[in-house]
C-alpha atoms as a PDB file:
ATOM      1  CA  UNK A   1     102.315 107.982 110.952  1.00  0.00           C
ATOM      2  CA  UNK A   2     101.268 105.282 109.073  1.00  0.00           C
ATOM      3  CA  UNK A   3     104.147 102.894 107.811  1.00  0.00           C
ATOM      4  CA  UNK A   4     103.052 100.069 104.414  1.00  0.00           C
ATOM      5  CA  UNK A   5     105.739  97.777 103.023  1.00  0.00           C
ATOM      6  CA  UNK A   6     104.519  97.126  99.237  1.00  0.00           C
ATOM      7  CA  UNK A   7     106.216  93.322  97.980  1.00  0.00           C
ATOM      8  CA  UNK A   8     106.251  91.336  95.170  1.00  0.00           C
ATOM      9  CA  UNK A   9     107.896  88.041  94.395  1.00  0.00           C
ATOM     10  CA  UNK A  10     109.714  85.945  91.709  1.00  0.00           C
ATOM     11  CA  UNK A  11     109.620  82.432  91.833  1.00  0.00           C
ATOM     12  CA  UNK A  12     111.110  79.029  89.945  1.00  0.00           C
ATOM     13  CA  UNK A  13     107.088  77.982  89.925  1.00  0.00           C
ATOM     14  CA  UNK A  14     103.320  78.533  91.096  1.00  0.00           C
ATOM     15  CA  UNK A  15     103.582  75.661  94.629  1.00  0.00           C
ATOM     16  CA  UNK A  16     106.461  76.301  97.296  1.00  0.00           C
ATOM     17  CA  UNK A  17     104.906  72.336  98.532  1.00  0.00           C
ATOM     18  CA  UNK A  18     106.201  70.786  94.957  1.00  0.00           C
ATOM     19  CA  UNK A  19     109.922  72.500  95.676  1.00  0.00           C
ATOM     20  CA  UNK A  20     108.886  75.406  93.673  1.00  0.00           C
ATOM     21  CA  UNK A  21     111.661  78.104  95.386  1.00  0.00           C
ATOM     22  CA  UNK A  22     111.838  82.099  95.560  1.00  0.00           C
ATOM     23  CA  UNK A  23     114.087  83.655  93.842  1.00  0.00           C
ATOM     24  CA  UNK A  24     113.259  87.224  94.156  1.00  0.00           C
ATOM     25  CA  UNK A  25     112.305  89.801  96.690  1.00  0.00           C
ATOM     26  CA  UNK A  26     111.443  92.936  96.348  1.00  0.00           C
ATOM     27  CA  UNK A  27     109.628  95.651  98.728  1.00  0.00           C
ATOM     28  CA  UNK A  28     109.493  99.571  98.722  1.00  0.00           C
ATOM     29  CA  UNK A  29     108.791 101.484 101.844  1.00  0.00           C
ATOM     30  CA  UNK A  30     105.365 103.759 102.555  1.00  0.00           C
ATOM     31  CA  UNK A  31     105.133 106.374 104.544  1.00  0.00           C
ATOM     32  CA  UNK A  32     101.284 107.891 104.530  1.00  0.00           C
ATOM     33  CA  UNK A  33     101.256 106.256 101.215  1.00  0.00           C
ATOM     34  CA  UNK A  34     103.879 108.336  99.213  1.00  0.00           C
ATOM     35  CA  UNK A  35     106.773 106.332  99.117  1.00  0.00           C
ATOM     36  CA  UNK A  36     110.276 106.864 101.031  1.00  0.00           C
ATOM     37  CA  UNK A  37     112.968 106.048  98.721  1.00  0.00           C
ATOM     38  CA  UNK A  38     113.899 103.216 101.357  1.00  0.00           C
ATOM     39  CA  UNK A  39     113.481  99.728  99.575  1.00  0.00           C
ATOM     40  CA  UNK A  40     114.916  96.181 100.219  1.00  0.00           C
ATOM     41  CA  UNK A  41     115.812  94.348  96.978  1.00  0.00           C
ATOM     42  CA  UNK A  42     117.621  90.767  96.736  1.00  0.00           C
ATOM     43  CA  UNK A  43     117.628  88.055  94.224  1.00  0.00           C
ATOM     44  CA  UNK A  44     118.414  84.133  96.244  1.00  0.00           C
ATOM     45  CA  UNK A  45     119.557  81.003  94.611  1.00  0.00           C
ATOM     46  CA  UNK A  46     117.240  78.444  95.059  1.00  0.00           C
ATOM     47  CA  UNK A  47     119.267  75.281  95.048  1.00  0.00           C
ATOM     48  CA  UNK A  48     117.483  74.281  91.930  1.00  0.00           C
ATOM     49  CA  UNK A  49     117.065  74.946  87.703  1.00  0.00           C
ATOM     50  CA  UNK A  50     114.486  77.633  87.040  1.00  0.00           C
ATOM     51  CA  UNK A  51     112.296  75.986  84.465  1.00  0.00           C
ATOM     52  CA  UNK A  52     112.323  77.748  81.048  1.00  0.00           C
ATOM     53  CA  UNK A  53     108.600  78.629  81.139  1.00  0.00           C
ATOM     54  CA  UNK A  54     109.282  80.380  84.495  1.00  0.00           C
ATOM     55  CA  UNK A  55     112.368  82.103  82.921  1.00  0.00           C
ATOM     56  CA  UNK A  56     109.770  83.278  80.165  1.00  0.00           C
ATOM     57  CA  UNK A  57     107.749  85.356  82.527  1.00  0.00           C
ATOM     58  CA  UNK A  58     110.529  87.112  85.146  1.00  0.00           C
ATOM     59  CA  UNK A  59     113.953  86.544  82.790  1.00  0.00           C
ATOM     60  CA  UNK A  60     115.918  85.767  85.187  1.00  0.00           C
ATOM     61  CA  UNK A  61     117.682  82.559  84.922  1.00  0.00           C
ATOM     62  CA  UNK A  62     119.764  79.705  86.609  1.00  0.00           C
ATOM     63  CA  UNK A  63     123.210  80.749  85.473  1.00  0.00           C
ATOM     64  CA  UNK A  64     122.060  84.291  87.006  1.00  0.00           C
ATOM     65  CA  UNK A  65     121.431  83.391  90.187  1.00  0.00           C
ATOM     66  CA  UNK A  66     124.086  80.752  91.149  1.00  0.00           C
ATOM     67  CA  UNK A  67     126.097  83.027  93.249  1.00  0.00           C
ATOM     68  CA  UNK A  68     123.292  84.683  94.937  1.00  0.00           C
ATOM     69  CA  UNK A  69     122.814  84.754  98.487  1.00  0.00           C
ATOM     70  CA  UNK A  70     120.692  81.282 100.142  1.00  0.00           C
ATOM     71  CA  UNK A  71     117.401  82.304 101.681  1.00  0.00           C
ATOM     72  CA  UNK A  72     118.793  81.808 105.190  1.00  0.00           C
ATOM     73  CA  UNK A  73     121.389  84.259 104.538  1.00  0.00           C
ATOM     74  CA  UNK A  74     118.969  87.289 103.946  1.00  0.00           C
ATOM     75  CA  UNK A  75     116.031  86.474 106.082  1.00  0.00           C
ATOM     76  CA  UNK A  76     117.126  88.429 109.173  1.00  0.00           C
ATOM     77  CA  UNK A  77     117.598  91.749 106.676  1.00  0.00           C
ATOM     78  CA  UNK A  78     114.766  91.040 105.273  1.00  0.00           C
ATOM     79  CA  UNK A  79     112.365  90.826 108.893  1.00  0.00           C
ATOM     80  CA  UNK A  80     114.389  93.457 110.145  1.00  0.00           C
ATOM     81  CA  UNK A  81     112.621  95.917 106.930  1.00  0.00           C
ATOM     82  CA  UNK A  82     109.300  94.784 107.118  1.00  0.00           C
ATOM     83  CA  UNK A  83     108.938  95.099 110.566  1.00  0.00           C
ATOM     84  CA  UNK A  84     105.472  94.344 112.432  1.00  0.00           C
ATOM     85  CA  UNK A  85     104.080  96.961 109.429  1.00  0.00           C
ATOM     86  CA  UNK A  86     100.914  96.267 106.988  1.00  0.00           C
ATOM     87  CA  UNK A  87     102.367  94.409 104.089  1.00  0.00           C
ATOM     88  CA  UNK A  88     100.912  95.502 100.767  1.00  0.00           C
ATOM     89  CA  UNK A  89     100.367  92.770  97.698  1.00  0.00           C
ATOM     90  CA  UNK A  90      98.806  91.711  94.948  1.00  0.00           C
ATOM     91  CA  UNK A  91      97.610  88.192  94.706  1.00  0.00           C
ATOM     92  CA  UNK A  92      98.974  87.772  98.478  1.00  0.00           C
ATOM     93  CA  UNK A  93      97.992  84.486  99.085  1.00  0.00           C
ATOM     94  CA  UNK A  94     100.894  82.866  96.718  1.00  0.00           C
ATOM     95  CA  UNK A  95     103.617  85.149  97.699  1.00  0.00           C
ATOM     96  CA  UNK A  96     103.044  84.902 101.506  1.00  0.00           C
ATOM     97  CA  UNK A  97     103.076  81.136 100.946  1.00  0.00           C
ATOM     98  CA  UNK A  98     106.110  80.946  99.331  1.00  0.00           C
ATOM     99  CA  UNK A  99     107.705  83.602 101.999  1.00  0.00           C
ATOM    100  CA  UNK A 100     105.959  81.798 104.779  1.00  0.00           C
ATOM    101  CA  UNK A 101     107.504  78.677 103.211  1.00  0.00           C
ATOM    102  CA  UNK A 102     111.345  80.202 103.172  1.00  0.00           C
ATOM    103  CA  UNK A 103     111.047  81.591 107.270  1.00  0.00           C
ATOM    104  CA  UNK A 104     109.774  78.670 108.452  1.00  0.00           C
ATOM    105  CA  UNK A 105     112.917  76.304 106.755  1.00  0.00           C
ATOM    106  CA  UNK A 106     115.099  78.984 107.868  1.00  0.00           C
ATOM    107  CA  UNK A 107     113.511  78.591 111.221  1.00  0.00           C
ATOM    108  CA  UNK A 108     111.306  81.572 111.534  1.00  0.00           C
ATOM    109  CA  UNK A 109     107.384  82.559 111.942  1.00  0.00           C
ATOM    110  CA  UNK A 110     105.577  82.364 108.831  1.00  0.00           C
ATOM    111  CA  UNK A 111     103.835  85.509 107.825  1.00  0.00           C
ATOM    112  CA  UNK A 112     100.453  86.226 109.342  1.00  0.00           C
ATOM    113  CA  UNK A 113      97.822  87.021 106.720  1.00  0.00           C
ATOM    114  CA  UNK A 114      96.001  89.084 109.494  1.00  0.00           C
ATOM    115  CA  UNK A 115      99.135  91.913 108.322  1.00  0.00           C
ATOM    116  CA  UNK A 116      98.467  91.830 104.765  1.00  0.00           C
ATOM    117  CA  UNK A 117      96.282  93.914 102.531  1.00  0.00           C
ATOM    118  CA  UNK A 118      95.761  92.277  99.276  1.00  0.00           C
ATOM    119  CA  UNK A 119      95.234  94.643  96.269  1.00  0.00           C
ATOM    120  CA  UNK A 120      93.640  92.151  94.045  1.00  0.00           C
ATOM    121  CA  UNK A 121      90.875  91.657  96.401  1.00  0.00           C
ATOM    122  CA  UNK A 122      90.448  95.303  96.576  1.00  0.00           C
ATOM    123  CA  UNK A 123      90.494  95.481  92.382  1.00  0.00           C
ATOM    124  CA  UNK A 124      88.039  92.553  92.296  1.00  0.00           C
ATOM    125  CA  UNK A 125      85.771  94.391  94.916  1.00  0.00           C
ATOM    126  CA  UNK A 126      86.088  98.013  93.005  1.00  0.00           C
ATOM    127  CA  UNK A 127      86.030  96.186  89.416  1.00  0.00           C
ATOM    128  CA  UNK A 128      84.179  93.306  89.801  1.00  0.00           C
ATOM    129  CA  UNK A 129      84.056  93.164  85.740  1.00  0.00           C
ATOM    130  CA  UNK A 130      87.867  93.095  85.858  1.00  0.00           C
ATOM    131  CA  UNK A 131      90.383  92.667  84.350  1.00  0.00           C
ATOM    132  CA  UNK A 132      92.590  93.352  87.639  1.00  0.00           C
ATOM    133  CA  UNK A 133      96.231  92.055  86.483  1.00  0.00           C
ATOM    134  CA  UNK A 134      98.822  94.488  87.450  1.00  0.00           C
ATOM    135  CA  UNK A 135      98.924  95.806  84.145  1.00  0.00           C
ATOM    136  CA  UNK A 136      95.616  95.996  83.450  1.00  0.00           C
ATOM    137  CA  UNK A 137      95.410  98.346  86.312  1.00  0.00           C
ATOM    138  CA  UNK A 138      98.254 100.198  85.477  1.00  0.00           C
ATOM    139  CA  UNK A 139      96.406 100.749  82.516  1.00  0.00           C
ATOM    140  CA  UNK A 140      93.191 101.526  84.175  1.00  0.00           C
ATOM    141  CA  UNK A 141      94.605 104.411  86.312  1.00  0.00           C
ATOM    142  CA  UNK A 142      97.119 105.701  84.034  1.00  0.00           C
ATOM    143  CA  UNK A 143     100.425 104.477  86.163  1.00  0.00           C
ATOM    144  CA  UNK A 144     103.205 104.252  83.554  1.00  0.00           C
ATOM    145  CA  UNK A 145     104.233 100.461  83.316  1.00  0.00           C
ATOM    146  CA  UNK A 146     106.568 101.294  79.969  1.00  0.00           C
ATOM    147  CA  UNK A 147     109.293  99.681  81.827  1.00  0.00           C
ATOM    148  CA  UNK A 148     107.883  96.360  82.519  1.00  0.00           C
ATOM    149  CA  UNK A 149     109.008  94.138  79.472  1.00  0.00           C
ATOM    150  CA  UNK A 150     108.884  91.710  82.326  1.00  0.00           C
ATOM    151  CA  UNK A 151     107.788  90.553  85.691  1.00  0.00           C
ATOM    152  CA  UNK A 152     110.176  91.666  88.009  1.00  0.00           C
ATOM    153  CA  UNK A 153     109.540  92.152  91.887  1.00  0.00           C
ATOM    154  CA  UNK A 154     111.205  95.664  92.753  1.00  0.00           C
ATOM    155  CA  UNK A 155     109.551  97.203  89.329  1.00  0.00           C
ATOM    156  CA  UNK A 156     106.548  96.079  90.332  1.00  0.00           C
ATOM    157  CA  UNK A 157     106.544  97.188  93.651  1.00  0.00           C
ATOM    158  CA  UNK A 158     106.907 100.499  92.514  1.00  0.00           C
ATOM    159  CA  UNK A 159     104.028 100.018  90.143  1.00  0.00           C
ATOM    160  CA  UNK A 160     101.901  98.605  92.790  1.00  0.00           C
ATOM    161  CA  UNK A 161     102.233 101.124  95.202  1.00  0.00           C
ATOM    162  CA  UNK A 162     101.125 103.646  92.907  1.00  0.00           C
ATOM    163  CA  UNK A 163      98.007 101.174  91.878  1.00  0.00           C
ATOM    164  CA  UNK A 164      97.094 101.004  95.489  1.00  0.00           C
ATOM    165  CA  UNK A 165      96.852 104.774  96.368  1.00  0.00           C
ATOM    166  CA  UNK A 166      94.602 104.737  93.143  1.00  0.00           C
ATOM    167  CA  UNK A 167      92.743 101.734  94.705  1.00  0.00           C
ATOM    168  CA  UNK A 168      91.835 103.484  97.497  1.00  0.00           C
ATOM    169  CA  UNK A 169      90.704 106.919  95.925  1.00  0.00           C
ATOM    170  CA  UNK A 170      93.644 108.914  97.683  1.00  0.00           C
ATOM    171  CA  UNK A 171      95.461 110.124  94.938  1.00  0.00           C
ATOM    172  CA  UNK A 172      93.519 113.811  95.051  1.00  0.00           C
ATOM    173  CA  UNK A 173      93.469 113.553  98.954  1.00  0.00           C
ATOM    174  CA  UNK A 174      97.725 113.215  98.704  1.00  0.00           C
ATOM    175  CA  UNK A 175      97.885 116.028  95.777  1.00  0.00           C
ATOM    176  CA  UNK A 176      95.609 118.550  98.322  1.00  0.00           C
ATOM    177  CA  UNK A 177      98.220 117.684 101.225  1.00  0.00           C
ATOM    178  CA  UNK A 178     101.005 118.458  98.790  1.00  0.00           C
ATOM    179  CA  UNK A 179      99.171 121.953  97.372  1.00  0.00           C
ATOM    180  CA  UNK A 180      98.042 123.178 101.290  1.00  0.00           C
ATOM    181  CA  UNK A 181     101.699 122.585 102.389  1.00  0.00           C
ATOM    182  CA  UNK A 182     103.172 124.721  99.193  1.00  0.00           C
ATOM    183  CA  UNK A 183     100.489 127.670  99.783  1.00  0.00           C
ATOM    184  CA  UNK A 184     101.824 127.403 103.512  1.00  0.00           C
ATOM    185  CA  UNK A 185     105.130 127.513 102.884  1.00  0.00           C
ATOM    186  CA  UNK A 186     104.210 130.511 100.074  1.00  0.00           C
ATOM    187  CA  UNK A 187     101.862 132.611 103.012  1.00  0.00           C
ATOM    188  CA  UNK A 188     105.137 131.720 105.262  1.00  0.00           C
ATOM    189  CA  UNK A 189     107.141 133.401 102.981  1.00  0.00           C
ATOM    190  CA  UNK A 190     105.333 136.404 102.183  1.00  0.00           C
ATOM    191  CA  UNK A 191     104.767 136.910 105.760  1.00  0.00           C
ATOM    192  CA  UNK A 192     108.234 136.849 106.746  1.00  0.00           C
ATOM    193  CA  UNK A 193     108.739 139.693 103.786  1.00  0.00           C
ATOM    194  CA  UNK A 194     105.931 141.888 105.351  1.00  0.00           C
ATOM    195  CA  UNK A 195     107.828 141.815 108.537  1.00  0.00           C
ATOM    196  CA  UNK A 196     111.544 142.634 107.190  1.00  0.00           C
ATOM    197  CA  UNK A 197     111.034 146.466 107.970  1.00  0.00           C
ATOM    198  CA  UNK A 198     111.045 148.811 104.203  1.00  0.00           C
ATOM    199  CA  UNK A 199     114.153 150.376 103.162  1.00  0.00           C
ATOM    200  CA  UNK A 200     113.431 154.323 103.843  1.00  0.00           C
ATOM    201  CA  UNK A 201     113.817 156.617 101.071  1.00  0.00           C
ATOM    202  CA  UNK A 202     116.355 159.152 100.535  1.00  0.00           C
ATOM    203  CA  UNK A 203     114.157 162.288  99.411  1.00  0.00           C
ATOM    204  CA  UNK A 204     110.496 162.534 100.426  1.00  0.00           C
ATOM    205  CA  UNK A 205     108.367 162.087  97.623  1.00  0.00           C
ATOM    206  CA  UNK A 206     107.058 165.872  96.292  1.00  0.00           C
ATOM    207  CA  UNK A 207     103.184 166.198  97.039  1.00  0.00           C
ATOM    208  CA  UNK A 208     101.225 164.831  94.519  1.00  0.00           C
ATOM    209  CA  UNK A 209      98.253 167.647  94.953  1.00  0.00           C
ATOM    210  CA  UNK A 210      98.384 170.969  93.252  1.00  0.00           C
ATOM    211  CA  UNK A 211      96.885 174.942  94.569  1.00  0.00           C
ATOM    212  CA  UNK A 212      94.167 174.326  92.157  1.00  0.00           C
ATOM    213  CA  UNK A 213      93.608 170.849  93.289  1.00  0.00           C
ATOM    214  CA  UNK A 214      93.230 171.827  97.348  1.00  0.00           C
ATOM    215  CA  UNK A 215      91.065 175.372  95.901  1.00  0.00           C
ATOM    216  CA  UNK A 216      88.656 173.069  94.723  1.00  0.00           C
ATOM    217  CA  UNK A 217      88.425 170.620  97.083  1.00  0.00           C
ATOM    218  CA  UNK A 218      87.536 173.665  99.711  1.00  0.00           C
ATOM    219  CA  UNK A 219      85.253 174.518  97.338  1.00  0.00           C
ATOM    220  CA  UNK A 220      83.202 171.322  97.353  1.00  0.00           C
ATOM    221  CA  UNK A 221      83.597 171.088 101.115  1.00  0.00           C
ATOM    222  CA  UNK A 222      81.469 174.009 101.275  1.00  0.00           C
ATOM    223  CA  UNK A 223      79.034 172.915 100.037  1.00  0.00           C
ATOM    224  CA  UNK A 224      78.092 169.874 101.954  1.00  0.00           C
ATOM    225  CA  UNK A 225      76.573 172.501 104.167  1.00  0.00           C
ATOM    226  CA  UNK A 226      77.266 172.334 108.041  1.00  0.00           C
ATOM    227  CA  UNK A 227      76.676 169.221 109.174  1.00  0.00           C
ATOM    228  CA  UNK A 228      78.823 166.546 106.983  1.00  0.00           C
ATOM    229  CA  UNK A 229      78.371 162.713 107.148  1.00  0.00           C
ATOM    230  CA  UNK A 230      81.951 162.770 108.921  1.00  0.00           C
ATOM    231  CA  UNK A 231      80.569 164.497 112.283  1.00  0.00           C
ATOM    232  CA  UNK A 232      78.402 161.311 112.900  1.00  0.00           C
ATOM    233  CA  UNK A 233      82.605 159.717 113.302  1.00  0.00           C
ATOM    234  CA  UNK A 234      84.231 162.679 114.047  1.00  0.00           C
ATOM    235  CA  UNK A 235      81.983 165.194 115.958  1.00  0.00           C
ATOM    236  CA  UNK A 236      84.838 167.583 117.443  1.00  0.00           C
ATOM    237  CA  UNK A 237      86.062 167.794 113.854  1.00  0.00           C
ATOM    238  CA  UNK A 238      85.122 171.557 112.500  1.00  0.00           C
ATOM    239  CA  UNK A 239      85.113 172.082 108.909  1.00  0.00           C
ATOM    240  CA  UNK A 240      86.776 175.374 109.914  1.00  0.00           C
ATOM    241  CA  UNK A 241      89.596 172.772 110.557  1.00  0.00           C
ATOM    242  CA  UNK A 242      89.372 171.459 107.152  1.00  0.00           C
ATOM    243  CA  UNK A 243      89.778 174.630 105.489  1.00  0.00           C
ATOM    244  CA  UNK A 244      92.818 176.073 107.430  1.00  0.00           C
ATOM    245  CA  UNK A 245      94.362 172.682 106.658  1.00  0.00           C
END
């Protein structure tokens, strides 16, 4: 089974080597690309202002974050969700440096690039006209981004990960899986009802064939003279038989 962890990141800036900081992690859990429900969310004070025009873009501000959680404090959680699993993102190379940044001051491995599938190369290589922002591929696939007034790494997580499936052409491949498992689970069912043995009935039914109806089907036997299609199936069968029936 194949296991993706889809991230995004806010930050205070664009260069983790000028003391730009993160201040936001977010990642949702893929299983077979249809997401889990399991996600690992957590906004860190960065020991420094978030400049306004940074605030513009995410909205999330210095006052906000002041008694968040340092980095250091999160980083084992955080390892501990990702795992050694593919790690899905768009623009990778500035988030991985900024969380390859963060693990190695806290003292851990920075995060091999070798693990990580980045979507915008994949929009750039499928839409080499572009535009291949987030949005305008939300836009491009029809994945609802109503709720993104702005950036924000959990929300767009969630958008991503339905961007990628789109990316990669699976989204009919996912929707067959889903429709061959309900017609299973519908043949199951009808199955199981075939077996459950019928309720008898009280009263036997009253024949459904009158006198006049059996006269005339003796009549029609005769004439099909005295050797019938039926003997070439039934040769012991004597139309004698038929008639004293």
């Amino acid at each position: 089974m194949l296991r993706e962890i889809v991230l995004d990141t806010e930050t205070t800036g664009l260069d983790p080597t000028k003391g730009d900081r993160l201040i936001e992690i977010g990642c949702i859990e893929l299983f077979n690309r249809i997401p889990t429900g399991r996600e690992f969310h957590q906004f860190l004070n960065p020991d420094r202002d978030v400049p306004a025009e940074a605030q513009a873009v995410h909205g999330i501000s210095t006052d906000f974050l002041r008694d968040k959680p340092r980095f250091p404090q999160v980083a084992d959680a955080f390892l501990e969700f990702i795992g050694s699993d593919i790690l899905v993102i768009h623009n990778a190379a500035f988030d991985v440096g900024f969380l390859s940044a963060e693990l190695v001051r806290a003292g851990k491995s920075a995060i091999a690039m070798s693990r990580v599938v980045d979507t915008l190369a994949l929009a750039r290589r499928k839409h080499p006209a572009g535009p291949n922002s987030l949005d305008a591929l939300c836009k491009r696939y029809g994945v609802d981004n109503s709720k993104r007034t702005k950036h924000g790494a959990l929300v767009d997580s969630l958008l991503l990960a339905d961007v990628y499936v789109e990316l990669l052409g699976e989204r009919q491949a996912t929707l067959g899986l889903a429709q061959s498992a309900a017609a299973k689970q519908t043949a199951s069912r009808r199955a199981g009802a075939a077996q459950r043995k019928a309720e008898q009935r009280p009263h036997a039914l009253p024949a459904r064939l009158s006198a006049d109806m059996e006269a005339a089907h003796r009549v029609f036997v005769e004439t099909l003279g005295s050797n019938p299609v039926w003997r070439r199936f039934h040769p012991q069968q004597d139309i004698k038989t038929d008639k004293a029936s």
